[in-house]
N, C-alpha and C. Protein backbone atom coordinates (compact mmCIF):
# COMPACT_ATOMS: atom_id res chain seq x y z
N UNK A 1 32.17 135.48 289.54
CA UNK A 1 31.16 135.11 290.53
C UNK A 1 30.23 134.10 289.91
N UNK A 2 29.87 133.45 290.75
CA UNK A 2 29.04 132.03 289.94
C UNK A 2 27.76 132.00 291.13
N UNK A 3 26.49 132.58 289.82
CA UNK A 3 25.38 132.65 290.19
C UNK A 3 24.75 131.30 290.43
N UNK A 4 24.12 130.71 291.02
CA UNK A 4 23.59 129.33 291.07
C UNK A 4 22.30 129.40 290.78
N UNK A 5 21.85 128.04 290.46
CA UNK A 5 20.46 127.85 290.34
C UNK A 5 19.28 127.70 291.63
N UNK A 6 18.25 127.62 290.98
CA UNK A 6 17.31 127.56 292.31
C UNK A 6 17.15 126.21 292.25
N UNK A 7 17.36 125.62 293.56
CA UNK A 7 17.11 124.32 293.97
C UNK A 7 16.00 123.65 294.18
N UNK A 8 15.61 122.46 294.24
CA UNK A 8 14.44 121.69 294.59
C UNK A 8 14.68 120.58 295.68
N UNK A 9 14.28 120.46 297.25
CA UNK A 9 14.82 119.20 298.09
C UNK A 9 13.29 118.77 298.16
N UNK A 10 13.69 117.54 298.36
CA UNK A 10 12.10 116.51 298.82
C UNK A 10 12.27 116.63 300.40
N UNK A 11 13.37 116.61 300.67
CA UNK A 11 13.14 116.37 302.12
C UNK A 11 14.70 117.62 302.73
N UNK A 12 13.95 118.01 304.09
CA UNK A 12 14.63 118.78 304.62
C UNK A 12 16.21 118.51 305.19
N UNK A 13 17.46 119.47 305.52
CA UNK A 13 19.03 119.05 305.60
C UNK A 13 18.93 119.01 307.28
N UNK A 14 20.14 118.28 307.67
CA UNK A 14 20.65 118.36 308.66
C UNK A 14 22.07 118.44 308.59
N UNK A 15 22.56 118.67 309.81
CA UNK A 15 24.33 118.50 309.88
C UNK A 15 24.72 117.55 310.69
N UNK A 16 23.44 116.87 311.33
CA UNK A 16 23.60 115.49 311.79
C UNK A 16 22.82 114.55 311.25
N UNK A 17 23.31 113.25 311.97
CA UNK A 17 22.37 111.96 311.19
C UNK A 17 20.97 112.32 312.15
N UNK A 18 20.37 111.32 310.73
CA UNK A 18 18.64 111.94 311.13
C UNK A 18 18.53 111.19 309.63
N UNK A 19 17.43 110.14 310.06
CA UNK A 19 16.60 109.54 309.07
C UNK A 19 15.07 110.38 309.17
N UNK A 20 15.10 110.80 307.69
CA UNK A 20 13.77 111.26 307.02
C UNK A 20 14.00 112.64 307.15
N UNK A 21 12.73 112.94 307.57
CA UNK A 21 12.48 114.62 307.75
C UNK A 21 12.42 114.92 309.15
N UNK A 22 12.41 116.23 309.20
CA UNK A 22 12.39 116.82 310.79
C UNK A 22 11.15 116.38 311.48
N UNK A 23 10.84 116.00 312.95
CA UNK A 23 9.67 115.89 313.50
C UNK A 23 8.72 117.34 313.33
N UNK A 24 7.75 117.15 312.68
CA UNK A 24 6.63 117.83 312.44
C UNK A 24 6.86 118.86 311.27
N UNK A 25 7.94 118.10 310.30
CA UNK A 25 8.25 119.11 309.24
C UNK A 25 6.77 118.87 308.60
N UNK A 26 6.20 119.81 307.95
CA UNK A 26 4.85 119.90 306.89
C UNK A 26 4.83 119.90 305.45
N UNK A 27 6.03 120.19 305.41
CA UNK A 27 6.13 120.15 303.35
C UNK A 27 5.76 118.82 303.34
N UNK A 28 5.27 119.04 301.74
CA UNK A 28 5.46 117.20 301.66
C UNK A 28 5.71 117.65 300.15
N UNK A 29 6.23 116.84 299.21
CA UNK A 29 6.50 116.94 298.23
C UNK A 29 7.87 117.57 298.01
N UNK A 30 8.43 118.05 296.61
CA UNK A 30 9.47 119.17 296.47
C UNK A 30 9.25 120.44 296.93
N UNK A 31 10.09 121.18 297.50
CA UNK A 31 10.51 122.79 297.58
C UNK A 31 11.18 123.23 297.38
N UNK A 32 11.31 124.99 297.26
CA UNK A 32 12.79 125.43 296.95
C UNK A 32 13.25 125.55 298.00
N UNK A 33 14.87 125.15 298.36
CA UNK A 33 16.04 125.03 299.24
C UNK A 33 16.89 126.18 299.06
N UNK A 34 18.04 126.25 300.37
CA UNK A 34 18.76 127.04 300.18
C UNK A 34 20.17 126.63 299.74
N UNK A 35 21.00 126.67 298.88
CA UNK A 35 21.68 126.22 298.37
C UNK A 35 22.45 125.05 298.99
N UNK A 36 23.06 125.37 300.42
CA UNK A 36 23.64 124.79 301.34
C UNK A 36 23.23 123.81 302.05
N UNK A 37 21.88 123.21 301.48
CA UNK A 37 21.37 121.75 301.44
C UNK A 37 21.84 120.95 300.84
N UNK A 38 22.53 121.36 299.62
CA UNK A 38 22.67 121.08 298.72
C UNK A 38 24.29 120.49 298.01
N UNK A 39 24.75 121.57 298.60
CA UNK A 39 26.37 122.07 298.27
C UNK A 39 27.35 122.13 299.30
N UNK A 40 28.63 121.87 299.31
CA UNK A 40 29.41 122.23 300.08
C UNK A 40 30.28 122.71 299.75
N UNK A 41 30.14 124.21 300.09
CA UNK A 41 30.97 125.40 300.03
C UNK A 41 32.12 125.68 300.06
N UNK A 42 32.65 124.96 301.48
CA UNK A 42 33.97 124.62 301.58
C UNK A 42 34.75 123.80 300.92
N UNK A 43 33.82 122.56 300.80
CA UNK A 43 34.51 121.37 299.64
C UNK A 43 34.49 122.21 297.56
N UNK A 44 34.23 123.00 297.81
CA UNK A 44 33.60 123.56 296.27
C UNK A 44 35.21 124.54 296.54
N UNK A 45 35.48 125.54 297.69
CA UNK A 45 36.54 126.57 297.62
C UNK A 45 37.85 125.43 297.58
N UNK A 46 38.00 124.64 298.61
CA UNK A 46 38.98 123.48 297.74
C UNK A 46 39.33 123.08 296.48
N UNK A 47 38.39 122.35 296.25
CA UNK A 47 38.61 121.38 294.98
C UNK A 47 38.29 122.19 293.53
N UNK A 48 37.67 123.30 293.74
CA UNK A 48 37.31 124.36 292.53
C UNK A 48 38.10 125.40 292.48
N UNK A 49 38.18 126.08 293.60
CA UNK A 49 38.34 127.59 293.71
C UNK A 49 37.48 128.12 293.71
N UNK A 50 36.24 127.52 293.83
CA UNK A 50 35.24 129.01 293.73
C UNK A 50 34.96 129.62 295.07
N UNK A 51 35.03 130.71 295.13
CA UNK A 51 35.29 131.16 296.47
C UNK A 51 33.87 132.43 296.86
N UNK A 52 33.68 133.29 295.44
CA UNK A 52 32.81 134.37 295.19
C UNK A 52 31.32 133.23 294.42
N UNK A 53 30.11 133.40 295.05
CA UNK A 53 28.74 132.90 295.12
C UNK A 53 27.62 133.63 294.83
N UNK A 54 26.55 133.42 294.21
CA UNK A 54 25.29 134.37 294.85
C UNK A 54 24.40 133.62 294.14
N UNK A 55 23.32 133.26 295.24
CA UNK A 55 21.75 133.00 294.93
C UNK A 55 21.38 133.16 293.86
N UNK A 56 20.16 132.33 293.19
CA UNK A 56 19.52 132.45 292.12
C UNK A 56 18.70 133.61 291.90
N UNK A 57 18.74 133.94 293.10
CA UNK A 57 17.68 135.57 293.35
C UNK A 57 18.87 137.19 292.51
N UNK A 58 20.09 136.63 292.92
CA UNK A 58 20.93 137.97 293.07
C UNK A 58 20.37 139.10 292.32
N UNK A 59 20.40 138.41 290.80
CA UNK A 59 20.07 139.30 289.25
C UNK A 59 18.58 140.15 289.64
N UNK A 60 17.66 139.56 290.25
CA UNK A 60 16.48 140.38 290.34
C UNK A 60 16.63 141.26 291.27
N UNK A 61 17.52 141.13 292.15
CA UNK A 61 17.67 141.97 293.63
C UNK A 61 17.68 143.23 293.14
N UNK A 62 16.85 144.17 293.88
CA UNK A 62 16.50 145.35 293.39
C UNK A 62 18.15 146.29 294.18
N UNK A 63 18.63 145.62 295.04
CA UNK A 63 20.04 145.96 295.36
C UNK A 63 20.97 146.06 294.75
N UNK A 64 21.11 144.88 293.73
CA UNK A 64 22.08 144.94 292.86
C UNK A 64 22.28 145.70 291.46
N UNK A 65 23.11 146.53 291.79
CA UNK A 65 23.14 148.15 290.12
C UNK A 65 22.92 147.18 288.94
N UNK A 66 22.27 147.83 288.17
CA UNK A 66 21.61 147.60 287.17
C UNK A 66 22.93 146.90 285.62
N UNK A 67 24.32 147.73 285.98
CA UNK A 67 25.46 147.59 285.52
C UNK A 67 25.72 145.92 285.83
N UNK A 68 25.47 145.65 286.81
CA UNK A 68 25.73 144.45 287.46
C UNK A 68 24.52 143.18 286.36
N UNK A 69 23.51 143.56 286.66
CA UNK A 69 22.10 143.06 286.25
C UNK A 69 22.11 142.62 284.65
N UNK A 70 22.27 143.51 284.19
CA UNK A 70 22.05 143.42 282.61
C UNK A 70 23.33 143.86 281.58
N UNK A 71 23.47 142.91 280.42
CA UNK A 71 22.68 141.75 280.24
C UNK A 71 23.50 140.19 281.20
N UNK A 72 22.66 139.37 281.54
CA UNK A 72 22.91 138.53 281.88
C UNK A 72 23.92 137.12 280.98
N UNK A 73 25.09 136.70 281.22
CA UNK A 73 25.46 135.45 279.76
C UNK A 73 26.01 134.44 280.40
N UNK A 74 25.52 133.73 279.22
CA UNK A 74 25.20 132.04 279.55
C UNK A 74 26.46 131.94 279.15
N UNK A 75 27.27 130.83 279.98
CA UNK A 75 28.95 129.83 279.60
C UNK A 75 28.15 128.80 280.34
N UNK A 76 28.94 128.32 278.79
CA UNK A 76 28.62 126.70 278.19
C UNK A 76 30.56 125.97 278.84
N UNK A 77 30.91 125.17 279.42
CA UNK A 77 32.32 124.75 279.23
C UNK A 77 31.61 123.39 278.43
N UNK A 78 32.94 123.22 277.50
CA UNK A 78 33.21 122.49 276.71
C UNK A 78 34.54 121.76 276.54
N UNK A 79 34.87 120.43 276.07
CA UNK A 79 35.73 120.03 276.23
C UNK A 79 37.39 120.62 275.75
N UNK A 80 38.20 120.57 276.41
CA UNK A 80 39.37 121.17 276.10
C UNK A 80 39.76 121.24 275.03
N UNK A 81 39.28 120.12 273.78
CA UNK A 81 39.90 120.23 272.73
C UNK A 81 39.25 121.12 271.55
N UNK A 82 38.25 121.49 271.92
CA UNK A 82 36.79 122.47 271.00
C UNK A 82 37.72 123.36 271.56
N UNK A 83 37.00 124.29 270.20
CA UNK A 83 38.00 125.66 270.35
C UNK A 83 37.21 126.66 271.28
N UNK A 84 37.54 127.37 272.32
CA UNK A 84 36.52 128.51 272.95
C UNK A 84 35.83 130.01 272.52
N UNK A 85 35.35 129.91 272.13
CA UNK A 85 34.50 131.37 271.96
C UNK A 85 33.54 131.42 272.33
N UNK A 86 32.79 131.84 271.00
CA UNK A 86 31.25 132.39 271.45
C UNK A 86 30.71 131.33 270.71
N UNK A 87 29.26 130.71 271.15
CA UNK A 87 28.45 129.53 270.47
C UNK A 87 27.41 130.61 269.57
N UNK A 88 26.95 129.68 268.53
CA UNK A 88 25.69 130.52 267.70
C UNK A 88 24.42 131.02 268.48
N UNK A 89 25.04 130.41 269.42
CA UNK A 89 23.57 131.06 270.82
C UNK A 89 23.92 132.14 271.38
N UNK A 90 24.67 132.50 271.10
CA UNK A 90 25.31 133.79 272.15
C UNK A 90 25.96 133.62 273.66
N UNK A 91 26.22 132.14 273.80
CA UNK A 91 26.98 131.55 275.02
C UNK A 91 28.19 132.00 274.62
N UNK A 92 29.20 132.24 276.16
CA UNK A 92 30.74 132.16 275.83
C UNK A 92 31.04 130.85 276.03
N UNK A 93 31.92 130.09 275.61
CA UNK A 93 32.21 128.53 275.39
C UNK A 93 33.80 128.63 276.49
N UNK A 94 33.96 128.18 277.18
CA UNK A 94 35.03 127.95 277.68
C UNK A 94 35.50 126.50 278.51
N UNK A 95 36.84 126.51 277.77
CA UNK A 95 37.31 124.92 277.77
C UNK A 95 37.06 124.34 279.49
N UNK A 96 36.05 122.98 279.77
CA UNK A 96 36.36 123.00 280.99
C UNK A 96 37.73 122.71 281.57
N UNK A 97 37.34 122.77 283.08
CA UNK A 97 39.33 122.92 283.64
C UNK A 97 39.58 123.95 283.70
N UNK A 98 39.38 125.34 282.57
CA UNK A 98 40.21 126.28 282.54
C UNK A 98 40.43 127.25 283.98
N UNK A 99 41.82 128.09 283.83
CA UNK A 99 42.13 128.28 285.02
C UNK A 99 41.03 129.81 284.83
N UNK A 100 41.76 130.54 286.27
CA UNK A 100 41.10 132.23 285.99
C UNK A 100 42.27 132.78 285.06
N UNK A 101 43.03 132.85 284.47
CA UNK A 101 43.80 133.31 283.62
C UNK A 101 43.49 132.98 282.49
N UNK A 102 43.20 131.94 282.20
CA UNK A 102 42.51 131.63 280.92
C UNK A 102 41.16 132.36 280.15
């Protein structure tokens, strides 16, 4: 499952054309977005496989078992020809490209 980050948009999404922002949108500056401003999901389950998602929130969700929660680990991908393990940081290193069998 591939947790994502929290986003930042200057200006609000549409799924149609539309120059600027929405009539009487009020943000002004950056905010946090919902991923799908951002990303396309469908183009990501194509061309990736990633199919399983969750918000930058998931880990704090008082929903999600604690088994799930902690500890949290960082993967680093690295180029195919570096060997994969573990980095001196405590990242798992895995070659990018690699499949789910790998």
């Amino acid at each position: 499952t591939l947790i994502l980050p929290r986003f930042v948009c200057v200006l609000d999404n549409s799924w149609y054309a539309m120059m600027g922002a929405w009539p009487g949108f009020r943000l002004s500056g950056p905010f946090h977005c919902p991923a799908d401003h951002l990303l396309n999901f469908e183009g990501m389950k194509k061309q990736f496989g990633v199919e399983q998602y969750r918000e930058h929130s998931f880990l704090a969700n008082v929903r999600t078992p604690p088994s799930v929660r902690a500890p949290p680990r960082v993967v680093e991908l690295v180029p195919r020809e570096a060997a994969a393990g573990s980095a001196g940081s405590g990242a798992l290193q895995l070659p990018a490209g690699a499949s789910s069998e790998e």
